[in-house]
Structures are given as C-alpha cells and as structure tokens.
C-alpha atoms as a PDB file:
ATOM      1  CA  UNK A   1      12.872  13.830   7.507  1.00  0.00           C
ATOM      2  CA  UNK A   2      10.532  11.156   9.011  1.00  0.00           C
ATOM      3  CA  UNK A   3      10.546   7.355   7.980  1.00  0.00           C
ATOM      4  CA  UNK A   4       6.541   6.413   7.745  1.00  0.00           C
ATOM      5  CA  UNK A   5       4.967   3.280   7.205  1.00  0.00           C
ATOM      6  CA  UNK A   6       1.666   2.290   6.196  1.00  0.00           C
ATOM      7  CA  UNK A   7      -0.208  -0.923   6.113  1.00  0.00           C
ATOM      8  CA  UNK A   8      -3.017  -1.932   4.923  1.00  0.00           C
ATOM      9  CA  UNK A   9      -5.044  -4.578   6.017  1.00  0.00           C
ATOM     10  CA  UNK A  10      -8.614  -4.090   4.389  1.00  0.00           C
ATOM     11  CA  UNK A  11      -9.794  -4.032   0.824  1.00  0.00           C
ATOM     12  CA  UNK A  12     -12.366  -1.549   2.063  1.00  0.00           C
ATOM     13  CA  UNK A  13     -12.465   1.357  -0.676  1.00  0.00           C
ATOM     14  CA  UNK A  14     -12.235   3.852   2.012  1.00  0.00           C
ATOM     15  CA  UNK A  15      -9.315   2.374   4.344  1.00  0.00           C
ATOM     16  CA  UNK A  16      -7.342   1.932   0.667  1.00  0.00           C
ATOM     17  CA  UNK A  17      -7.974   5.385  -0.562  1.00  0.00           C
ATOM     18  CA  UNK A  18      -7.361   7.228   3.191  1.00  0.00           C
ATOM     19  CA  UNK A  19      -3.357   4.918   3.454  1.00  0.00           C
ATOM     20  CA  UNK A  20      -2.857   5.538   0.043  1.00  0.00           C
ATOM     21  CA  UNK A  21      -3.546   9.772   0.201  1.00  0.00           C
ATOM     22  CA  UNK A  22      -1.382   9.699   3.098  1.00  0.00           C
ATOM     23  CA  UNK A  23       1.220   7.589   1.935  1.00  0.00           C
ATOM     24  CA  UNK A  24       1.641  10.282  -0.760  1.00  0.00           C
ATOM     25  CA  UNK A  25       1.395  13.108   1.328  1.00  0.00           C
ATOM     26  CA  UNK A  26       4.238  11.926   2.963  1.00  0.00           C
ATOM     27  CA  UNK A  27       6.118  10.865  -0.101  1.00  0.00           C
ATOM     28  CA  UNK A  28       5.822  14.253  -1.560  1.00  0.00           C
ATOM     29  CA  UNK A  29       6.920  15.901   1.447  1.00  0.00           C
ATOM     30  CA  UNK A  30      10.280  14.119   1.413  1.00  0.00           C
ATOM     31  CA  UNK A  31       9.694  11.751   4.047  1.00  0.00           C
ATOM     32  CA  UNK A  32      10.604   7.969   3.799  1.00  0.00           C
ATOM     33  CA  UNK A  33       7.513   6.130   2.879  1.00  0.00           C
ATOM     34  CA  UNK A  34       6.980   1.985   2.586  1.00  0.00           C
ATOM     35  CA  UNK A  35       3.634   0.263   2.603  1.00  0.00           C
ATOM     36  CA  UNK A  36       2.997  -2.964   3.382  1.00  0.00           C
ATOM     37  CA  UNK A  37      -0.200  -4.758   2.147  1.00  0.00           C
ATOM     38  CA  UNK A  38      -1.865  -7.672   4.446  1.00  0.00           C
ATOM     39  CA  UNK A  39      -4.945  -9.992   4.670  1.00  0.00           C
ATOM     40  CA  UNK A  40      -7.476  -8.406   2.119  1.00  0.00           C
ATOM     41  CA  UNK A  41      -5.223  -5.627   1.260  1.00  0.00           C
ATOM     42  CA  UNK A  42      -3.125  -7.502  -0.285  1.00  0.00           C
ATOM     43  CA  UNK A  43      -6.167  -7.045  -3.418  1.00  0.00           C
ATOM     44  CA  UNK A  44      -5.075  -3.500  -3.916  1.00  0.00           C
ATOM     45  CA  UNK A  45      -1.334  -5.156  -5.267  1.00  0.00           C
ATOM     46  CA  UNK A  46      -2.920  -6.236  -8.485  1.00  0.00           C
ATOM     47  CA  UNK A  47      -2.635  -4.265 -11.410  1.00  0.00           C
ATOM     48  CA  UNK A  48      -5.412  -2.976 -13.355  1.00  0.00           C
ATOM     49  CA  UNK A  49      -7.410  -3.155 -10.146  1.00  0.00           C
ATOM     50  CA  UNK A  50     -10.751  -0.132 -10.275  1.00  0.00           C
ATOM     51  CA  UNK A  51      -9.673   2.348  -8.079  1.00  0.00           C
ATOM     52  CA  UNK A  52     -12.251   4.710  -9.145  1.00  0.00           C
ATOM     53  CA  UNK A  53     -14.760   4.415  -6.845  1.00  0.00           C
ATOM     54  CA  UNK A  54     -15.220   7.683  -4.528  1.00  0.00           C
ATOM     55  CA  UNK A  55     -15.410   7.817  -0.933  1.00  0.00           C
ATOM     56  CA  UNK A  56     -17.833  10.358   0.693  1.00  0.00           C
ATOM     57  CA  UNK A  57     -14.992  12.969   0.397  1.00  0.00           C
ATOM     58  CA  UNK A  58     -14.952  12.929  -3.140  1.00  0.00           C
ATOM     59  CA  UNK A  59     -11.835  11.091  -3.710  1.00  0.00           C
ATOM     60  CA  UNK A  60     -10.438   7.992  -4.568  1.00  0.00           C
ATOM     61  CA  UNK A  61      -7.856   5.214  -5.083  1.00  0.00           C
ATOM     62  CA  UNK A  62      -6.730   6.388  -8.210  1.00  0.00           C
ATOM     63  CA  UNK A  63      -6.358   9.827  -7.223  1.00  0.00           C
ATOM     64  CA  UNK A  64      -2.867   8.620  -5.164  1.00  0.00           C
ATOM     65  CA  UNK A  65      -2.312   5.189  -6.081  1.00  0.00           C
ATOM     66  CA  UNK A  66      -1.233   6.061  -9.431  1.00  0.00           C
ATOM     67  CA  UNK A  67       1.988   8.811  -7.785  1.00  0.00           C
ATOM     68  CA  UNK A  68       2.598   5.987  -5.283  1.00  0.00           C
ATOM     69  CA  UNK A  69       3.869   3.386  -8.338  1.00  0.00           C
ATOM     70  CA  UNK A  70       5.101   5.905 -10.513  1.00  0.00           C
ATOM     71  CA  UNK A  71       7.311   7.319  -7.771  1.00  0.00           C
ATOM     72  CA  UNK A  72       8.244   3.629  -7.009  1.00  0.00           C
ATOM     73  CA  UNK A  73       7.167   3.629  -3.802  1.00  0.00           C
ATOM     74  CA  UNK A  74       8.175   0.626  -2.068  1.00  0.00           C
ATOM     75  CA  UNK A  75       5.241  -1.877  -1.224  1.00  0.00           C
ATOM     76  CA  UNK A  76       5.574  -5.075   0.301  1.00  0.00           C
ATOM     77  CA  UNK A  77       2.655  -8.104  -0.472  1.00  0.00           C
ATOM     78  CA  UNK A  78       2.814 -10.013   2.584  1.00  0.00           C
ATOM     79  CA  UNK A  79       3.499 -13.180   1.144  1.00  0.00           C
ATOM     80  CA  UNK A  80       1.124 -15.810   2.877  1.00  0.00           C
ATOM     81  CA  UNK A  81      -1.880 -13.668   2.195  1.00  0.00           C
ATOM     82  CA  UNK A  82      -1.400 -13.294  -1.249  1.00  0.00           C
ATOM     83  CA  UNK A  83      -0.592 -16.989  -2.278  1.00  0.00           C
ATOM     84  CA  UNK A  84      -3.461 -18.553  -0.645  1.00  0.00           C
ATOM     85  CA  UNK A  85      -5.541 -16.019  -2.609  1.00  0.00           C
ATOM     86  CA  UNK A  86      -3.459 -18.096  -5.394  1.00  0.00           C
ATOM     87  CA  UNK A  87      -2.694 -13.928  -6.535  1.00  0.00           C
ATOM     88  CA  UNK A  88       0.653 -13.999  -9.230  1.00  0.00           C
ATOM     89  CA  UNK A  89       3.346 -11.266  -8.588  1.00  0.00           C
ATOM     90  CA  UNK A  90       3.604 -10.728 -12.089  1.00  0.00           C
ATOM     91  CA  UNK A  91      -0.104  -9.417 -12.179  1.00  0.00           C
ATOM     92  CA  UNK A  92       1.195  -6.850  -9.092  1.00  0.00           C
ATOM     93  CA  UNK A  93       1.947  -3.008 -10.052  1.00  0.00           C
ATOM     94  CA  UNK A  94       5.409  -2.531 -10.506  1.00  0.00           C
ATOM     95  CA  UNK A  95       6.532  -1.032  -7.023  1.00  0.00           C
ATOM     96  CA  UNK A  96       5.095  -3.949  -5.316  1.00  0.00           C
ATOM     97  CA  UNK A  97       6.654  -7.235  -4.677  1.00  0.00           C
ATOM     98  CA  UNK A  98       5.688  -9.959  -1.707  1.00  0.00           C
ATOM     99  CA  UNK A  99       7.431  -9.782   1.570  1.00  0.00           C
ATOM    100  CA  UNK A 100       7.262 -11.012   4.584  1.00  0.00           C
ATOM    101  CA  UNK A 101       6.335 -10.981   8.181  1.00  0.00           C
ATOM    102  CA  UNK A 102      10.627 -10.322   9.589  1.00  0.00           C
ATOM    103  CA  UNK A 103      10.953  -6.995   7.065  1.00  0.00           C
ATOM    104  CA  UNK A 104       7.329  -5.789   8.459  1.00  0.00           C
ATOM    105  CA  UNK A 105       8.779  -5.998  12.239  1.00  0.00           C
ATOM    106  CA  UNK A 106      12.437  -3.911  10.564  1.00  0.00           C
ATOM    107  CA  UNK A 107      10.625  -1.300   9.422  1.00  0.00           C
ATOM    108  CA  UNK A 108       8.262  -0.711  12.038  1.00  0.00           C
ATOM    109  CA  UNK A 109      11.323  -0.258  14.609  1.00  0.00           C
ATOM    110  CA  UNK A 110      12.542   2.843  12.256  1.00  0.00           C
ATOM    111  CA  UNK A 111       9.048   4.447  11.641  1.00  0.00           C
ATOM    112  CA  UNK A 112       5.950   5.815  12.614  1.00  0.00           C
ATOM    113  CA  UNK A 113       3.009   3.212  12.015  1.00  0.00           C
ATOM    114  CA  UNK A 114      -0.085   3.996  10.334  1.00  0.00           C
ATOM    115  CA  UNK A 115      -2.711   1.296  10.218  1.00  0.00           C
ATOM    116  CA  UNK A 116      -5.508   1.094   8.193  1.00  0.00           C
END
C-alpha cells in the first residue's frame, strides 16, 4: 500500500472538506495516511469546531472529519502556527497533537504530497 500525506494550509471550508474526503478515502483503502495542519489550518485542530457547512458538492467537513479522529488518524498541528493563535492542545480532537517543521520534511520523503 501507498504512504499519503495531506496538509492543509487554509481554513477555507472547501480546501478542509476536499483534504479531509481524501484523507479518508485513502485511510479506508488501507493506505498510510498522516495530515499535517499549517497557517490557518491549523483552526480545523480544535474540537467542537462547525464542520457542517456544505460545499457546492453537497458535502462537508463533518462528513470525513469525524472517521479521520475516530480511526486515529495521525495529525500533526504545526506548532508555531497554532501558539501564536494562542490555540491550547487540550482543546485539539484527540488524533491531533502539534508538530513540527523536521517531522513535516520525514514524512514527505516517504509519501505522496497532497496540498490543499
């Protein structure tokens, strides 16, 4: 199977719904999935967040977002961009924890790069 991963860079409904569907297309298929969350999607980490909002597809956030946490999906919070939003990891869903810019670079050498 593939290694994939995913980052997200907007807090744009439609960028975070799109990564997110794929991320768990990918996931369900058996590949090797890790997202990484940076600038202004770093927003998306905090729990509770409204993902309800559909895109012109009919979709949304919550439609994939939910599987992605359940299935502890491993998401990094790039670390810089989340504390000078002053954002708490303990407010972050459960498969996401802050990371940096040196485990972005790893993974990228092992996987296919979507960007949204």
């Amino acid at each position: 199977m593939a290694n994939f991963l995913f980052i997200l860079r907007s807090n744009d409904n439609e960028k975070a719904t799109r990564c997110f569907q794929f991320a768990k297309i990918a996931h369900s298929k058996g590949h090797q999935v890790n997202i990484f969350l940076i600038d202004n999607g770093v927003d998306w980490a905090v729990s509770g967040r409204d993902g309800s909002t559909r895109t012109v597809t009919g979709d949304c956030v919550d439609d994939y977002l939910p599987y992605l946490i359940e299935n502890e999906v491993e998401t990094g919070v790039c670390t810089p961009c989340a504390k000078n939003r002053d954002m708490d990891e303990a407010k972050f869903n459960s498969n996401m924890v802050l990371d940096g810019g040196p485990h972005l670079i790893d993974m990228a050498v092992e996987a296919k790069v979507f960007n949204f």
